[in-house]
Protein backbone atom coordinates (compact mmCIF):
# COMPACT_ATOMS: atom_id res chain seq x y z
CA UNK A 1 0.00 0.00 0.00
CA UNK A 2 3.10 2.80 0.79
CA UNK A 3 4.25 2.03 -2.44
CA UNK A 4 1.16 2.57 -4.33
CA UNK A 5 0.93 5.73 -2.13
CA UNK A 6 3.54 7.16 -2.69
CA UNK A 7 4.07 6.78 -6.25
CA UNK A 8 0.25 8.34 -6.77
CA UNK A 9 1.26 10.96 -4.81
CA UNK A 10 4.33 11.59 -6.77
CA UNK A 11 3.86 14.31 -8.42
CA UNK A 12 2.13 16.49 -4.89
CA UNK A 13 5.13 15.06 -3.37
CA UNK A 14 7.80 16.53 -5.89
CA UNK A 15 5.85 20.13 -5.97
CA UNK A 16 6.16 20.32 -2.46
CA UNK A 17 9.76 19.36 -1.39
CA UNK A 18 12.12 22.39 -0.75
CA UNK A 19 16.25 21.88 -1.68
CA UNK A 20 16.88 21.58 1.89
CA UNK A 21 13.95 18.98 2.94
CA UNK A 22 15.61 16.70 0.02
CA UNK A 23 18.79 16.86 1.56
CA UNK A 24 17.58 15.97 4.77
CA UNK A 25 15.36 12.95 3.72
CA UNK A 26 18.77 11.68 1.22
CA UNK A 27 20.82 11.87 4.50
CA UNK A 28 18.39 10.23 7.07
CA UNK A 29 18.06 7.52 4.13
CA UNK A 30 21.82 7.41 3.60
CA UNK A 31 22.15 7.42 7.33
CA UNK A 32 19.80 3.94 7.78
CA UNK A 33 21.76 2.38 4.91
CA UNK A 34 18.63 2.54 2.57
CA UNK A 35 20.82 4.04 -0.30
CA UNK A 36 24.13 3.80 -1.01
CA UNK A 37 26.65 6.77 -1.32
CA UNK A 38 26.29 6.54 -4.91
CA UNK A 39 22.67 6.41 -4.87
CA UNK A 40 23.05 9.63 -2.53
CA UNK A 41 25.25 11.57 -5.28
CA UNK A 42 23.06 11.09 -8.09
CA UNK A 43 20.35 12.42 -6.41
CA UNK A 44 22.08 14.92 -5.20
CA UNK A 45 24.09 15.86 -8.56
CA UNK A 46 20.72 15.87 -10.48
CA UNK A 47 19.98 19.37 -11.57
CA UNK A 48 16.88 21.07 -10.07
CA UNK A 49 14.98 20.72 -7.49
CA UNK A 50 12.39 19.23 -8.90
CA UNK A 51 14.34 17.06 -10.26
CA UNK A 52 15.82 15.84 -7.25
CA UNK A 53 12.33 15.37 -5.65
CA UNK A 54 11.82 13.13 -8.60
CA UNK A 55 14.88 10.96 -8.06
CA UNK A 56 14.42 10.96 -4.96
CA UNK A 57 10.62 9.80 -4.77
CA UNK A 58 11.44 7.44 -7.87
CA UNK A 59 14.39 5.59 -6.07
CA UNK A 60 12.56 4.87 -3.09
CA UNK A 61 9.36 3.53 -4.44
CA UNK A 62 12.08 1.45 -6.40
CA UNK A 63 13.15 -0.19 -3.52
CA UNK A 64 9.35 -1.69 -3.04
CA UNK A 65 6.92 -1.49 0.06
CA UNK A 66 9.09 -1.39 2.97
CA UNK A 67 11.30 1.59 1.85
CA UNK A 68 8.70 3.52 0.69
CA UNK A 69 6.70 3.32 4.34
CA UNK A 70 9.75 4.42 5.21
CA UNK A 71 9.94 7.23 3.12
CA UNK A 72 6.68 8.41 4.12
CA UNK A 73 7.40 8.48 7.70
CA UNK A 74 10.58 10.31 7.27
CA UNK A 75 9.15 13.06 4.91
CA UNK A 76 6.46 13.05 8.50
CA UNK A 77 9.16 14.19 10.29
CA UNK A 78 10.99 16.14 7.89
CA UNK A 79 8.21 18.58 6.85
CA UNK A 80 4.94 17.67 8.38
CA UNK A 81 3.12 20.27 6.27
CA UNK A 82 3.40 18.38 3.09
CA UNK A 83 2.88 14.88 4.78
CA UNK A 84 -0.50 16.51 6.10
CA UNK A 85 -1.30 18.08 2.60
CA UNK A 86 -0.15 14.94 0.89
CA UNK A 87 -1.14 11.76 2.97
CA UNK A 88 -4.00 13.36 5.59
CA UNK A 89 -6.39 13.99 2.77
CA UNK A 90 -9.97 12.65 3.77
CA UNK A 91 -10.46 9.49 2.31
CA UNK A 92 -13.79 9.03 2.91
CA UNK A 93 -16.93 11.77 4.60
CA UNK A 94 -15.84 11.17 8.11
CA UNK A 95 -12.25 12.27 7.72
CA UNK A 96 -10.45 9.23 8.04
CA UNK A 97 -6.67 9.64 6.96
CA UNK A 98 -5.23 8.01 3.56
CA UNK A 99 -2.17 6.58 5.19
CA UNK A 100 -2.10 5.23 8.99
CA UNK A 101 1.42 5.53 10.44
CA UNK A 102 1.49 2.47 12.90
């Protein structure tokens, strides 16, 4: 299901990261050995923000389900405005969330 999230909310996902929130979600990946230093420089060497978002987003869902919960959760902590824009959508009338962090 976080991969199918996450990839249909690629494109909110890509609008809405800053330069900086990239960098921080590339490190805290890099940092749990999710991606490789390589994997870390050609996001990072990818020209554009958007860009990067993309690479970034696209890499992860790569890596199937369990990386891309992952993913989620970090970009949670990382900038909780977009996770709530993004994933917090009602999914239904009585406001239930589209993603349940366990």
């Amino acid at each position: 299901m976080a991969a199918e999230l996450l990839n249909g909310e690629r494109g909110n996902i890509v609008k809405g990261l800053n330069e900086a929130n990239i960098k921080l979600l590339v490190d805290k990946l890099f940092n749990q050995k999710v991606i490789n230093q390589f994997e870390k420089e050609a996001i990072m060497e990818t020209h554009g923000r958007a860009d990067k978002a993309r690479a970034l987003v696209d890499m992860t869902y790569a890596k199937g389900e369990h990386v891309s919960e992952l993913m989620i959760t970090l970009l949670k902590d990382v900038d909780p405005v977009l996770f709530n824009d993004v994933f917090l959508k009602a999914d239904s009338m009585d406001g239930s969330p589209v993603f349940n962090l366990r």
